[in-house]
PDB file of N, CA and C in Angstrom:
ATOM      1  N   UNK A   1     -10.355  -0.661   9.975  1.00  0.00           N
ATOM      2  CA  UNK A   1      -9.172  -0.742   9.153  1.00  0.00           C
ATOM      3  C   UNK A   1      -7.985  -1.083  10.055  1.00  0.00           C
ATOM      4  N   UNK A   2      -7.348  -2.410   9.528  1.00  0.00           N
ATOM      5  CA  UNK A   2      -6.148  -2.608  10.526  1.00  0.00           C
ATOM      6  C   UNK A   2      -5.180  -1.185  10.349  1.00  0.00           C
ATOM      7  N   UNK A   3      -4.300  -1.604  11.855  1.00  0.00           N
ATOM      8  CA  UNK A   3      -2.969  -0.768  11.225  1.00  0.00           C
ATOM      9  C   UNK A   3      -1.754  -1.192  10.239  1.00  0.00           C
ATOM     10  N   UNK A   4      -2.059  -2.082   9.713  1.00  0.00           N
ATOM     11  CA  UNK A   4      -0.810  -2.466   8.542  1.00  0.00           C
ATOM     12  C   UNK A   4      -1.686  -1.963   7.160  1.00  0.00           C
ATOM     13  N   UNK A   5      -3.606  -1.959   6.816  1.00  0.00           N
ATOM     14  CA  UNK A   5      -3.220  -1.675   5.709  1.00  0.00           C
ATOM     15  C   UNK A   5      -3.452   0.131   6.121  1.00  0.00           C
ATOM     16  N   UNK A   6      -3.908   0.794   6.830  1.00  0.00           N
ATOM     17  CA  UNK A   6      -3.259   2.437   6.980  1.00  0.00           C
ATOM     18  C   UNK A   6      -2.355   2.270   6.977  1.00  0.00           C
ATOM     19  N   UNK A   7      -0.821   2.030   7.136  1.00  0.00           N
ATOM     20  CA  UNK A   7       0.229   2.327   7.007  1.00  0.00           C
ATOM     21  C   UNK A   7       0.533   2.053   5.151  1.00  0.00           C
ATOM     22  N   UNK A   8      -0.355   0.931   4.940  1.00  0.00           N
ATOM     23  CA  UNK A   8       0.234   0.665   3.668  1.00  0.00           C
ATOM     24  C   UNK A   8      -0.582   1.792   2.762  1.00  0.00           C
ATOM     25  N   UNK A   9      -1.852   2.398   2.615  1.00  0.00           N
ATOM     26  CA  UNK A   9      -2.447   3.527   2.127  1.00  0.00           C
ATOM     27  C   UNK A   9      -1.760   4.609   2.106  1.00  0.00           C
ATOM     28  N   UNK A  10      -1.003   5.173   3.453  1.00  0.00           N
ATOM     29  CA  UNK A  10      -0.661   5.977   3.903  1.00  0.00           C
ATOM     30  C   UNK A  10       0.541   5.903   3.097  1.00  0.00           C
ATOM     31  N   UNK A  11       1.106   5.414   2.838  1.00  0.00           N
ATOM     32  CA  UNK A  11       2.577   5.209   2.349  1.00  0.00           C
ATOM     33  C   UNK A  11       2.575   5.186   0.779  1.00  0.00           C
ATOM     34  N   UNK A  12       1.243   4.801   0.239  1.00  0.00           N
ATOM     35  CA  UNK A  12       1.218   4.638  -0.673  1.00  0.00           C
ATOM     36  C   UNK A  12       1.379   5.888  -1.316  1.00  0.00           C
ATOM     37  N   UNK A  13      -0.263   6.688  -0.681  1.00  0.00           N
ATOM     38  CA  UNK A  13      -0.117   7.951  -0.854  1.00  0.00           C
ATOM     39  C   UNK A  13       1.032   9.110  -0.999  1.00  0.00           C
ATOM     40  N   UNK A  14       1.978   8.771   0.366  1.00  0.00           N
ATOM     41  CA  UNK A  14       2.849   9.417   0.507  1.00  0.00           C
ATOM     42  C   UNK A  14       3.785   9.460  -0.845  1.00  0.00           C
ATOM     43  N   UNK A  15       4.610   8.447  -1.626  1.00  0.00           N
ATOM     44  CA  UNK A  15       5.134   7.694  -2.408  1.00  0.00           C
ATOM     45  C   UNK A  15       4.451   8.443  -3.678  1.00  0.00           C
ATOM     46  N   UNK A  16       3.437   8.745  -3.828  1.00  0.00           N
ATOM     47  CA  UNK A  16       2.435   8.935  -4.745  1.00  0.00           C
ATOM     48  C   UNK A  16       2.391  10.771  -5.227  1.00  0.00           C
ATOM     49  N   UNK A  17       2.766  11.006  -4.405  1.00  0.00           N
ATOM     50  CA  UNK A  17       2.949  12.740  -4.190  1.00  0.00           C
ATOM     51  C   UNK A  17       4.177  13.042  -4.313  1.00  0.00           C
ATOM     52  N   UNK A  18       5.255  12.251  -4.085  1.00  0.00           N
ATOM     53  CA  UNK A  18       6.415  12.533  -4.006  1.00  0.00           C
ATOM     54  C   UNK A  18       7.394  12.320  -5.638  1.00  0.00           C
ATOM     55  N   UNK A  19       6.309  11.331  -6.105  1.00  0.00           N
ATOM     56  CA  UNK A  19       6.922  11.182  -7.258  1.00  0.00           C
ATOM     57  C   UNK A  19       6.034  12.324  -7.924  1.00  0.00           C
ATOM     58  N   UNK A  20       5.159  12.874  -8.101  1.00  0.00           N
ATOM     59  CA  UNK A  20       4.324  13.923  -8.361  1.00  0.00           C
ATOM     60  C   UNK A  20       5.125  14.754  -8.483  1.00  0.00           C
ATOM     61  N   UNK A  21       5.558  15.453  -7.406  1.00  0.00           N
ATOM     62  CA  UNK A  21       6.700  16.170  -7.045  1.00  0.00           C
ATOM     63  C   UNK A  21       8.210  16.417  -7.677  1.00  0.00           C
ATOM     64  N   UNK A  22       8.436  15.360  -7.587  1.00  0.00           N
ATOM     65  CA  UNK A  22       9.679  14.805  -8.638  1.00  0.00           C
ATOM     66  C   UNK A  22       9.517  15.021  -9.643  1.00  0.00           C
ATOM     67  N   UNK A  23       8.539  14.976 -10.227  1.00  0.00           N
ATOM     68  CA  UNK A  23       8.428  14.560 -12.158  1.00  0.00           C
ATOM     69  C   UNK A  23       8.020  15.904 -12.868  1.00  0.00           C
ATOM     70  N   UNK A  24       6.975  16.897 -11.606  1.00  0.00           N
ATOM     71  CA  UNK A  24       6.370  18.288 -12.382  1.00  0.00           C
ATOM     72  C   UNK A  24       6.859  19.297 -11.627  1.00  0.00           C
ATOM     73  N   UNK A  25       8.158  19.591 -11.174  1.00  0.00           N
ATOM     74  CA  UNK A  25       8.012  20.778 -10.090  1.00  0.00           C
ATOM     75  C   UNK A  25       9.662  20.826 -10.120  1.00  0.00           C
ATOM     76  N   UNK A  26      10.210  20.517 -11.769  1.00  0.00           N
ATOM     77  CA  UNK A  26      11.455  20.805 -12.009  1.00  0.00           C
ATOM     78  C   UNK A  26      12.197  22.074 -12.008  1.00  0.00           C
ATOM     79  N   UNK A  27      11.084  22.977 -12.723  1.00  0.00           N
ATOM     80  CA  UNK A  27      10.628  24.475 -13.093  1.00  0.00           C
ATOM     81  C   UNK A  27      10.176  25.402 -12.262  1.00  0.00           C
ATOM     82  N   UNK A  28       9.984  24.916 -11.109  1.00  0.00           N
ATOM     83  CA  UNK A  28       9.149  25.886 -10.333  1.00  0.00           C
ATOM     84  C   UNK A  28      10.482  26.288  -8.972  1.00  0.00           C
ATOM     85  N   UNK A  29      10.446  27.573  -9.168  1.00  0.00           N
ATOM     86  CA  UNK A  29      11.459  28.067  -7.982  1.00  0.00           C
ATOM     87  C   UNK A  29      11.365  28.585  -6.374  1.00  0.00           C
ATOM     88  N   UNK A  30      11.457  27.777  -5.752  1.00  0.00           N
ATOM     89  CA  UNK A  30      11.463  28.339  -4.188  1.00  0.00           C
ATOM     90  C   UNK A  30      11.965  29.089  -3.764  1.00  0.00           C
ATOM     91  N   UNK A  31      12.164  29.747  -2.829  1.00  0.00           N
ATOM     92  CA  UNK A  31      13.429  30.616  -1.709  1.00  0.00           C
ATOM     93  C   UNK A  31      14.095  29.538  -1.476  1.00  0.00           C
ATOM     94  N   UNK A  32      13.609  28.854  -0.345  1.00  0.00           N
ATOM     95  CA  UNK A  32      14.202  28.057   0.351  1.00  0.00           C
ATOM     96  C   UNK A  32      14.538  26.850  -0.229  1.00  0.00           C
ATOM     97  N   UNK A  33      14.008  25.905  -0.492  1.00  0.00           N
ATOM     98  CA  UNK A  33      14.021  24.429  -0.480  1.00  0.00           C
ATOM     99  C   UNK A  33      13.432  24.471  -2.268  1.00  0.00           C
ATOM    100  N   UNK A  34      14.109  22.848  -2.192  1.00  0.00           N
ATOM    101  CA  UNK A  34      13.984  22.789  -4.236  1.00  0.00           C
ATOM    102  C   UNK A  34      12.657  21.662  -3.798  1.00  0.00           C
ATOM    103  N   UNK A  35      11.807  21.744  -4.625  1.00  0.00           N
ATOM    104  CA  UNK A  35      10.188  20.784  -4.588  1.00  0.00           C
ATOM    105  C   UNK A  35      10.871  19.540  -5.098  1.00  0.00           C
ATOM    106  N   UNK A  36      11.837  19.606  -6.368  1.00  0.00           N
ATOM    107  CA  UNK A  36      12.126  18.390  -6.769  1.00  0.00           C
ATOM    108  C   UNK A  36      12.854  17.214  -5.777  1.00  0.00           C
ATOM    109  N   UNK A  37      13.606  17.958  -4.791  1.00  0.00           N
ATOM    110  CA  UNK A  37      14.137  17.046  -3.312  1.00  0.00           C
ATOM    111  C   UNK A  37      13.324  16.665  -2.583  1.00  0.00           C
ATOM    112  N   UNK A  38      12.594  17.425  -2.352  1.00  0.00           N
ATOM    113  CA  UNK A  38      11.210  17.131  -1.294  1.00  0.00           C
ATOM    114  C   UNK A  38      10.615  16.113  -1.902  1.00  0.00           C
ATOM    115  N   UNK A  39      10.385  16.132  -3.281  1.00  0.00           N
ATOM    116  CA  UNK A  39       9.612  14.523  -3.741  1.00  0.00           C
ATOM    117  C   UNK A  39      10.183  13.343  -3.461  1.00  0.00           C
ATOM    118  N   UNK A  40      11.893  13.627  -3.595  1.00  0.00           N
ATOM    119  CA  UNK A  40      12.969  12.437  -3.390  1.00  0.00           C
ATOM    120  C   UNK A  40      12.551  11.981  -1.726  1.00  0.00           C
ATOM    121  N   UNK A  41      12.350  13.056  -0.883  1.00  0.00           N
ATOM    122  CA  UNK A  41      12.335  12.835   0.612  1.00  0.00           C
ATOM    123  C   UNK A  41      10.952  11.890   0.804  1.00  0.00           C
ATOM    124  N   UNK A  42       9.929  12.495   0.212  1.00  0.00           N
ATOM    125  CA  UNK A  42       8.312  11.835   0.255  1.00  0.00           C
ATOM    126  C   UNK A  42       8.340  10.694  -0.369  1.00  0.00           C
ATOM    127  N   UNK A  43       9.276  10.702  -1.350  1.00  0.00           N
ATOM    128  CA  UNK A  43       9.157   8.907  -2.065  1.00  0.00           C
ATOM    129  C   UNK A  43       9.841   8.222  -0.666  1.00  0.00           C
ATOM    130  N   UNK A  44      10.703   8.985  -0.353  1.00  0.00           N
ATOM    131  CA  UNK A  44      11.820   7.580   0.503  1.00  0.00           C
ATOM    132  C   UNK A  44      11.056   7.504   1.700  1.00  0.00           C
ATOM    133  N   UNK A  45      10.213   8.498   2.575  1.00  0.00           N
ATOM    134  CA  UNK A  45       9.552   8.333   3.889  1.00  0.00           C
ATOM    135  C   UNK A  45       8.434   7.252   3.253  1.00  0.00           C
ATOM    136  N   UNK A  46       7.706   7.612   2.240  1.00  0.00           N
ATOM    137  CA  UNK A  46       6.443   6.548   1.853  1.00  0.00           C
ATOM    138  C   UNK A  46       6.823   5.350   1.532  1.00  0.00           C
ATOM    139  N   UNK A  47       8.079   4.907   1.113  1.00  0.00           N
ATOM    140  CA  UNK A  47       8.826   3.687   0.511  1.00  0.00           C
ATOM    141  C   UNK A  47       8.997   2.807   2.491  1.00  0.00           C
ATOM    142  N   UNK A  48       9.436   3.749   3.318  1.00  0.00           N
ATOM    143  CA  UNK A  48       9.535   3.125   4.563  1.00  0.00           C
ATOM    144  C   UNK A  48       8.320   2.822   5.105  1.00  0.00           C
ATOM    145  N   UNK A  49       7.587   3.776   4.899  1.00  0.00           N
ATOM    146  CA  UNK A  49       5.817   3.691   5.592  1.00  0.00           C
ATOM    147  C   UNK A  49       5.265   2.178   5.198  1.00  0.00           C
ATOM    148  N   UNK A  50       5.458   1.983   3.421  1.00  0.00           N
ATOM    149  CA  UNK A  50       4.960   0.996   3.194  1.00  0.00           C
ATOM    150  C   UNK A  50       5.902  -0.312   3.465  1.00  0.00           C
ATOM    151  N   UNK A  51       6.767  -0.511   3.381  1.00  0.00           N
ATOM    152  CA  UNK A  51       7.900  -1.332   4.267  1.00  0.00           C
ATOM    153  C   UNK A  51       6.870  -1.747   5.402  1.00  0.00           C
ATOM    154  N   UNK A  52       6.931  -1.268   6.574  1.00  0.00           N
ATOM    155  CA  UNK A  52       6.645  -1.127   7.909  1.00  0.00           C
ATOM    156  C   UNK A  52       5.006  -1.481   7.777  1.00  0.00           C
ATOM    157  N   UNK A  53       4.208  -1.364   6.845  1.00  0.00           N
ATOM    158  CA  UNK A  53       2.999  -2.049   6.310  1.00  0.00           C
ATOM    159  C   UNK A  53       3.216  -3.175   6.055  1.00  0.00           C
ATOM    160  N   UNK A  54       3.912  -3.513   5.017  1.00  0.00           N
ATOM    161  CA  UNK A  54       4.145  -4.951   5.270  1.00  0.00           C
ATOM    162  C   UNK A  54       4.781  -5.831   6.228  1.00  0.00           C
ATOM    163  N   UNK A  55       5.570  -5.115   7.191  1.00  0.00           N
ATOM    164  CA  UNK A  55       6.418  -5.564   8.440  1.00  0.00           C
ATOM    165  C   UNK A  55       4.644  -6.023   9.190  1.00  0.00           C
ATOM    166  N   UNK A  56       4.005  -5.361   9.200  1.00  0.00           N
ATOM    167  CA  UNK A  56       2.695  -5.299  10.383  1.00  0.00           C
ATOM    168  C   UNK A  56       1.828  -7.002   9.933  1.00  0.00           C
ATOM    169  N   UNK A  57       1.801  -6.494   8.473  1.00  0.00           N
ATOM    170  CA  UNK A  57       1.220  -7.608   7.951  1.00  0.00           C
ATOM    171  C   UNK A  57       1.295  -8.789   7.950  1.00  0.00           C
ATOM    172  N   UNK A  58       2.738  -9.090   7.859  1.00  0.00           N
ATOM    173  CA  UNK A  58       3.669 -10.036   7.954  1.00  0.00           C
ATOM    174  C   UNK A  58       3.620 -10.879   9.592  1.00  0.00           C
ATOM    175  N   UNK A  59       3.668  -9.413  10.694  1.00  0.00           N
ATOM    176  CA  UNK A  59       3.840 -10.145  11.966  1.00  0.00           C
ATOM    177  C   UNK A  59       2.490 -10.484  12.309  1.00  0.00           C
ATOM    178  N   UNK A  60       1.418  -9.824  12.069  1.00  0.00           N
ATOM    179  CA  UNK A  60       0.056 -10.162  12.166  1.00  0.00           C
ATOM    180  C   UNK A  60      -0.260 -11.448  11.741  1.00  0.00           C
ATOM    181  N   UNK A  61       0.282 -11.868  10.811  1.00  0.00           N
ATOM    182  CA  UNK A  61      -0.567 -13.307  10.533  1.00  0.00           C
ATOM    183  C   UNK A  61       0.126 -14.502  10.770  1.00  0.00           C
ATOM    184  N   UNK A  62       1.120 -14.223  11.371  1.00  0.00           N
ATOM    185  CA  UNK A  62       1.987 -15.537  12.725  1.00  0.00           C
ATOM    186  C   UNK A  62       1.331 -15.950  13.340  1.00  0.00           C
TER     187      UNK A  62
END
C-alpha cells in the first residue's frame, strides 16, 4: 500500500468518526472536554490527512 493511499484511508477514517461525533454525542456530558468539538477537531485533522493524500498522489505521478 503506497503512502498517499494510507494517508488517504487514514483520513478518511479519521473524517468519518469525527462527523460521527458531531452528529450523536450532542447529549452526552463530559467533565472535561465537549465530544461534539472533538468531532469538529477529527473532521478538520482528517480533512488535512486527506489533503496531504492527495498532495502524495499528485507528486507521485510527475
Amino acid at each position: 500500500m503506497s503512502p498517499a493511499t494510507k494517508a488517504l484511508a487514514g483520513g478518511s477514517v479519521t473524517v468519518a468518526v469525527g462527523l460521527l461525533l458531531w452528529l450523536f454525542t450532542g447529549d452526552v456530558h463530559t467533565p472535561v472536554i465537549t465530544l461534539t468539538k472533538v468531532g469538529v477537531v477529527l473532521m478538520f485533522m482528517g480533512g488535512l490527512e486527506l489533503l496531504y493524500g492527495v498532495y502524495l498522489g499528485v507528486v507521485k505521478k510527475k
